[in-house]
Protein backbone atom coordinates (compact mmCIF):
# COMPACT_ATOMS: atom_id res chain seq x y z
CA UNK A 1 26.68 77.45 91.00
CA UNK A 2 25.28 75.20 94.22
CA UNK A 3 27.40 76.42 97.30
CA UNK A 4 25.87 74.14 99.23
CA UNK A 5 24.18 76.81 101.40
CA UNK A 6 20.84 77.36 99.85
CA UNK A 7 17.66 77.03 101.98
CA UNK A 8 20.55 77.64 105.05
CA UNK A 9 19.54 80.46 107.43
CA UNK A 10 21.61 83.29 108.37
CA UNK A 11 21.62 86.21 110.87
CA UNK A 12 23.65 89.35 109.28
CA UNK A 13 24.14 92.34 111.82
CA UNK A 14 24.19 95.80 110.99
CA UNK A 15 22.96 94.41 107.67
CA UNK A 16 21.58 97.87 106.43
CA UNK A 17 24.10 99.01 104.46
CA UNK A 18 27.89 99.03 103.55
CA UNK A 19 29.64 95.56 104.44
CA UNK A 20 26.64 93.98 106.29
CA UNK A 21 24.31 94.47 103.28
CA UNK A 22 26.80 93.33 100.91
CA UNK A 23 26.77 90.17 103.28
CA UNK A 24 23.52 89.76 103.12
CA UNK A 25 22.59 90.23 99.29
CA UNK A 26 25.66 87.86 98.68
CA UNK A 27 24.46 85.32 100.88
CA UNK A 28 20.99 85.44 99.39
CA UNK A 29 22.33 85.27 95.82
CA UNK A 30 23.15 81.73 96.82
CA UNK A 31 19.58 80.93 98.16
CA UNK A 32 20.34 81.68 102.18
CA UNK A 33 17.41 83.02 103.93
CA UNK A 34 17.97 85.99 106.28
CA UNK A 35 17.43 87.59 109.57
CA UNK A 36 18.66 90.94 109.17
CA UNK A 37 19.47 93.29 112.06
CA UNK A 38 20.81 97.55 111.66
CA UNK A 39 19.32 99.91 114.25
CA UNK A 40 17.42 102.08 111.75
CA UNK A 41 14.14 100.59 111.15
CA UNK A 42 13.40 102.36 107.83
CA UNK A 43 16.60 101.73 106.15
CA UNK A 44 16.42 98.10 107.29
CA UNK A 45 13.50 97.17 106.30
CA UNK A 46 14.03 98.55 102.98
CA UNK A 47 16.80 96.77 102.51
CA UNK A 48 14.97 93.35 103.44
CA UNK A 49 12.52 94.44 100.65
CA UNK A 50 15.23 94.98 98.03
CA UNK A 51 16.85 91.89 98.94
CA UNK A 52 13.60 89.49 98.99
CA UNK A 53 12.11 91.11 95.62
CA UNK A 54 15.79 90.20 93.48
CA UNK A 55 16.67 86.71 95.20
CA UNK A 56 13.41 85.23 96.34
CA UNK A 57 14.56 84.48 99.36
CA UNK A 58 12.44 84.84 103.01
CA UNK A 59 13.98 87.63 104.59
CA UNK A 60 12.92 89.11 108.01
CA UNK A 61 13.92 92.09 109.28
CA UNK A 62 14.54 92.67 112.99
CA UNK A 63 15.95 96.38 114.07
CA UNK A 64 17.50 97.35 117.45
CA UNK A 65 20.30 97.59 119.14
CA UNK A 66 22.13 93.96 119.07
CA UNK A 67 24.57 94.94 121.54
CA UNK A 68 21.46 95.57 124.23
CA UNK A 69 20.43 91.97 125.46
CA UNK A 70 16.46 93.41 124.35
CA UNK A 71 18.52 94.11 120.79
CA UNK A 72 19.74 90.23 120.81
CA UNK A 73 16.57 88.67 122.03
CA UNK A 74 14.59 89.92 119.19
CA UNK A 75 16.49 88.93 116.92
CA UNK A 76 17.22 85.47 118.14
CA UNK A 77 13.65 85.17 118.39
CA UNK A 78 12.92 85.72 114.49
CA UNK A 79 15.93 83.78 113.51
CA UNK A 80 14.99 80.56 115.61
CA UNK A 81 17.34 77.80 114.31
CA UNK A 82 20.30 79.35 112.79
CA UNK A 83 22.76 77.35 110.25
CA UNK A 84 25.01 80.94 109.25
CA UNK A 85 25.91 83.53 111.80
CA UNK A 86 27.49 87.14 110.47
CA UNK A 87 29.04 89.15 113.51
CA UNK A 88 29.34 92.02 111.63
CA UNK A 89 28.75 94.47 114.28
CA UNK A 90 30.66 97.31 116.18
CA UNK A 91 32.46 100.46 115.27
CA UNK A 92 35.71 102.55 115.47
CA UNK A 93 34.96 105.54 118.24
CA UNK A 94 38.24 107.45 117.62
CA UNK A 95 39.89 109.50 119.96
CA UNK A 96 43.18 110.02 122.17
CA UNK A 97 43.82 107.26 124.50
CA UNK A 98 44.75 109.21 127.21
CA UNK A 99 41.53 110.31 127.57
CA UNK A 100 39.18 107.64 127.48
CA UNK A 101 37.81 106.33 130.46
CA UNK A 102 37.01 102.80 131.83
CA UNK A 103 33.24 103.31 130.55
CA UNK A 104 34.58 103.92 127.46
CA UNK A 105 36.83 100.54 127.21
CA UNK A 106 33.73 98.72 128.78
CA UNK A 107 31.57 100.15 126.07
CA UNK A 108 34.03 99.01 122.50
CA UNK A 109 34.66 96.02 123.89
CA UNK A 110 30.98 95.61 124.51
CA UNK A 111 30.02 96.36 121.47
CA UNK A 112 32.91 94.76 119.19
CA UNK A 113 33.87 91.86 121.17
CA UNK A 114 31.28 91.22 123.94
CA UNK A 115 28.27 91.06 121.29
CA UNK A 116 29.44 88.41 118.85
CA UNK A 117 30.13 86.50 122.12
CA UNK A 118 26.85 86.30 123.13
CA UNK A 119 25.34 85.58 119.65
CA UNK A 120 27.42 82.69 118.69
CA UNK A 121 26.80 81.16 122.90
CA UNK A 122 23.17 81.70 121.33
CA UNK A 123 23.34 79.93 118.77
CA UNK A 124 25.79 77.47 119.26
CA UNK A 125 23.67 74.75 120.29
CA UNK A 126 21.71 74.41 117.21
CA UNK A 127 24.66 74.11 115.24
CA UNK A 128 26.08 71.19 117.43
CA UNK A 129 22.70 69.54 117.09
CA UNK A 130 22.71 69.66 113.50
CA UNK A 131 26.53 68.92 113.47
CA UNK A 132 27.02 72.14 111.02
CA UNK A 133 27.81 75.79 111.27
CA UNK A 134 29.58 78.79 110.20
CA UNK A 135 30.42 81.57 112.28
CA UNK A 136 32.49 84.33 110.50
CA UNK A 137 33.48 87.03 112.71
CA UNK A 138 34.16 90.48 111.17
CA UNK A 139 37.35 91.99 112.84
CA UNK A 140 39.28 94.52 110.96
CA UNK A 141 43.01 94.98 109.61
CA UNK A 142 43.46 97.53 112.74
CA UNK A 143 42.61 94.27 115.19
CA UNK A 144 45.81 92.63 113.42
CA UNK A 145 48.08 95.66 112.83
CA UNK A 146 46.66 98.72 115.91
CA UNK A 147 45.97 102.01 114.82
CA UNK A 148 46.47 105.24 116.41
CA UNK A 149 43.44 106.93 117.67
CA UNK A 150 41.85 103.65 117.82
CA UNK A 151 43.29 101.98 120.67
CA UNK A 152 39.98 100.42 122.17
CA UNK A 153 38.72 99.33 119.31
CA UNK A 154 42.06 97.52 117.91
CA UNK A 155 41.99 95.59 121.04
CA UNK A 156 38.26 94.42 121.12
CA UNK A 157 38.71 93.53 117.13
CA UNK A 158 42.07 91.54 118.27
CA UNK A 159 39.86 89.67 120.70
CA UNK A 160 37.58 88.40 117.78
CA UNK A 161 40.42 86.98 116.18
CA UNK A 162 41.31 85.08 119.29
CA UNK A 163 38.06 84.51 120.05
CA UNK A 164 37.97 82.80 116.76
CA UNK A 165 40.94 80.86 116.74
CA UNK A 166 39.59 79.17 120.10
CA UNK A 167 36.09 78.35 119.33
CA UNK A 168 37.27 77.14 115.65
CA UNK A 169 38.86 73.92 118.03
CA UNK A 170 35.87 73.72 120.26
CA UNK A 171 33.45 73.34 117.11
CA UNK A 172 35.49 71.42 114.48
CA UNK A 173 34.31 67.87 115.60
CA UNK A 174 30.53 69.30 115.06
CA UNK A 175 31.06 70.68 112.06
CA UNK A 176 30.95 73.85 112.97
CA UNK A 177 33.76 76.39 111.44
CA UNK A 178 34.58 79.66 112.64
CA UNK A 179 36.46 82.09 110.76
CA UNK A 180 37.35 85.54 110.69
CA UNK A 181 37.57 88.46 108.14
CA UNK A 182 39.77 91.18 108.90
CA UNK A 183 39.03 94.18 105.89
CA UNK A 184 41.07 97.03 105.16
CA UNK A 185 39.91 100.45 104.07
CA UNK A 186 35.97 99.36 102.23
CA UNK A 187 34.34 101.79 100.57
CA UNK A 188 31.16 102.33 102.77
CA UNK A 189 29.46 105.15 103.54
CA UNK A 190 31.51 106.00 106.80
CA UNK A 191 34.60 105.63 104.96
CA UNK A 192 34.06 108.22 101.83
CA UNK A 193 31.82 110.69 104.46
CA UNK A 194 35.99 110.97 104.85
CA UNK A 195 37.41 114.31 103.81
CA UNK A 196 38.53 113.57 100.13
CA UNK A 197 42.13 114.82 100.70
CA UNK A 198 42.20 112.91 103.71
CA UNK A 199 41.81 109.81 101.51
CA UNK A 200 43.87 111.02 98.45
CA UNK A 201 46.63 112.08 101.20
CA UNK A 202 46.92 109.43 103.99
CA UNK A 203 44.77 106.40 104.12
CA UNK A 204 44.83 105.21 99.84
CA UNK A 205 48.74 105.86 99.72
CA UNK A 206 48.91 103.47 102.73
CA UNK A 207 47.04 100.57 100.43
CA UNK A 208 49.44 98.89 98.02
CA UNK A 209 46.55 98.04 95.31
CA UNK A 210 45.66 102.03 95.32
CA UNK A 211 42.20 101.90 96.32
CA UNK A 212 39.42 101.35 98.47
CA UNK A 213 38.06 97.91 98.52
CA UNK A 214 34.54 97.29 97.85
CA UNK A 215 31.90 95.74 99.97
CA UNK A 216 30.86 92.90 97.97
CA UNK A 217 34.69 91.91 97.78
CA UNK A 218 34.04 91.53 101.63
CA UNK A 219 30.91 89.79 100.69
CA UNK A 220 32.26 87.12 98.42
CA UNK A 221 34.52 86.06 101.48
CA UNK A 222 31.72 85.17 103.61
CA UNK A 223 29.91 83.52 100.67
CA UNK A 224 32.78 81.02 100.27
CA UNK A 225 33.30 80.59 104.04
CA UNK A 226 29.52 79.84 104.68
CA UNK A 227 29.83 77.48 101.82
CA UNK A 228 30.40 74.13 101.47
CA UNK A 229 33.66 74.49 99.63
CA UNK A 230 35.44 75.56 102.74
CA UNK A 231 34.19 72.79 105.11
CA UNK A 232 37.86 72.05 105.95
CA UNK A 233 39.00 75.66 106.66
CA UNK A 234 38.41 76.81 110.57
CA UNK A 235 40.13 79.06 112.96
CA UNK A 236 41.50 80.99 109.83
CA UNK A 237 41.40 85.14 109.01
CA UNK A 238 40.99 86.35 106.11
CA UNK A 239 43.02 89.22 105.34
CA UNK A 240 41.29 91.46 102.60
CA UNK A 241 43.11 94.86 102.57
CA UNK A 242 44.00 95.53 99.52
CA UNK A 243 47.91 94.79 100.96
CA UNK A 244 47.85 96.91 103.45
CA UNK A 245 49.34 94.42 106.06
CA UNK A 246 50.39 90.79 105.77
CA UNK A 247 49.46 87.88 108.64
């Protein structure tokens, strides 16, 4: 089926595996071509391989560190004029509030809220001039709901979502949409390196579906809100937890 989006071109961050790749081999399937960004240059690049040999798509790989301004220069520099833009970067550094120091804010807000910023003010302009765009921020259930442990890195994914709702007004009249994805517990690497009765015990009883979601459920999300199907949805999140919390 035509989306709309083929011959488009994306940037996908931290596109290597679990939700980024899923991103990117979804967004491929329907004939985008990619800039892909992760910070491991092997892993990457085979991933850009896999991806190019089963969609036919041009995909360039680009590793670093996007939340260095080097990281985001190189990779703004491959993508050149950008239609799709996947701020799927970030992480959850747990620990005890009480013990985290002003470096530590600065640096998961930095990396979580402070990097999308400066790729969409990157890439904004292009989208105006072509008078289309989709930015889809990737927040996380624990930006809408908190989560103990991971108080820095609730807030800086709650910023995205605001961060979204405000931009969504600022682009609409240029056809540019921004949206956000908030997903629950995915099954990525990270999440099943979790100790297995950990999981049995307290995160999967706290899903009302009973399991872990799956990256390309994340991935079919961005698919339809790169797409021209949802040309008339902006400033919207997507809640894809499996239940876990309503917004």
């Amino acid at each position: 089926m035509d989306l709309g989006i083929r011959g488009r071109r994306a940037i996908v961050c931290a596109a290597s595996k679990g939700l980024g790749r899923g991103s990117a081999e979804a967004l491929a399937a329907a004939g985008v071509d990619l800039v892909l960004n992760a910070r491991g240059a092997e892993a990457l690049a085979a991933t850009a391989e896999a991806i190019r040999a089963a969609h036919g798509v041009a995909v360039t790989a680009v590793a670093g560190d996007i939340t260095t301004e080097a990281g985001r220069a190189a990779v703004l520099a491959a993508a050149g004029d950008v239609d799709i833009l996947i701020t799927n970067a970030g992480g959850p550094p747990p620990g005890d509030f009480r013990n985290w120091s002003r470096e530590d804010w600065i640096k998961a807000v930095d990396a979580n809220m402070l990097t999308p910023i400066e790729l969409i003010k990157a890439t904004i302009d292009g989208m105006i001039a072509k008078k289309f765009g989709r930015v889809i921020n990737i927040s996380s259930v624990n930006g809408q709901k908190g989560q103990a442990g991971q108080a820095n890195y609730s807030a800086a994914k709650a910023g995205d979502i605001g961060i979204t709702r405000a931009l969504a007004q600022e682009g609409a009249r240029a056809g540019i949409t921004v949206n956000a994805i908030c997903p629950g517990y995915i099954g990525t690497d990270m999440v099943r390196a979790i100790d297995e009765k950990v999981l049995a015990e307290r995160i999967i009883p706290q899903i009302p579906v009973g399991r872990l979601g799956e990256p390309e459920e994340i991935a079919r999300c961005v698919v339809f809100l790169a797409s021209d199907d949802a040309g008339f949805i902006t400033g919207s999140t997507i809640s894809a937890n499996g239940g876990q919390f309503f917004s």
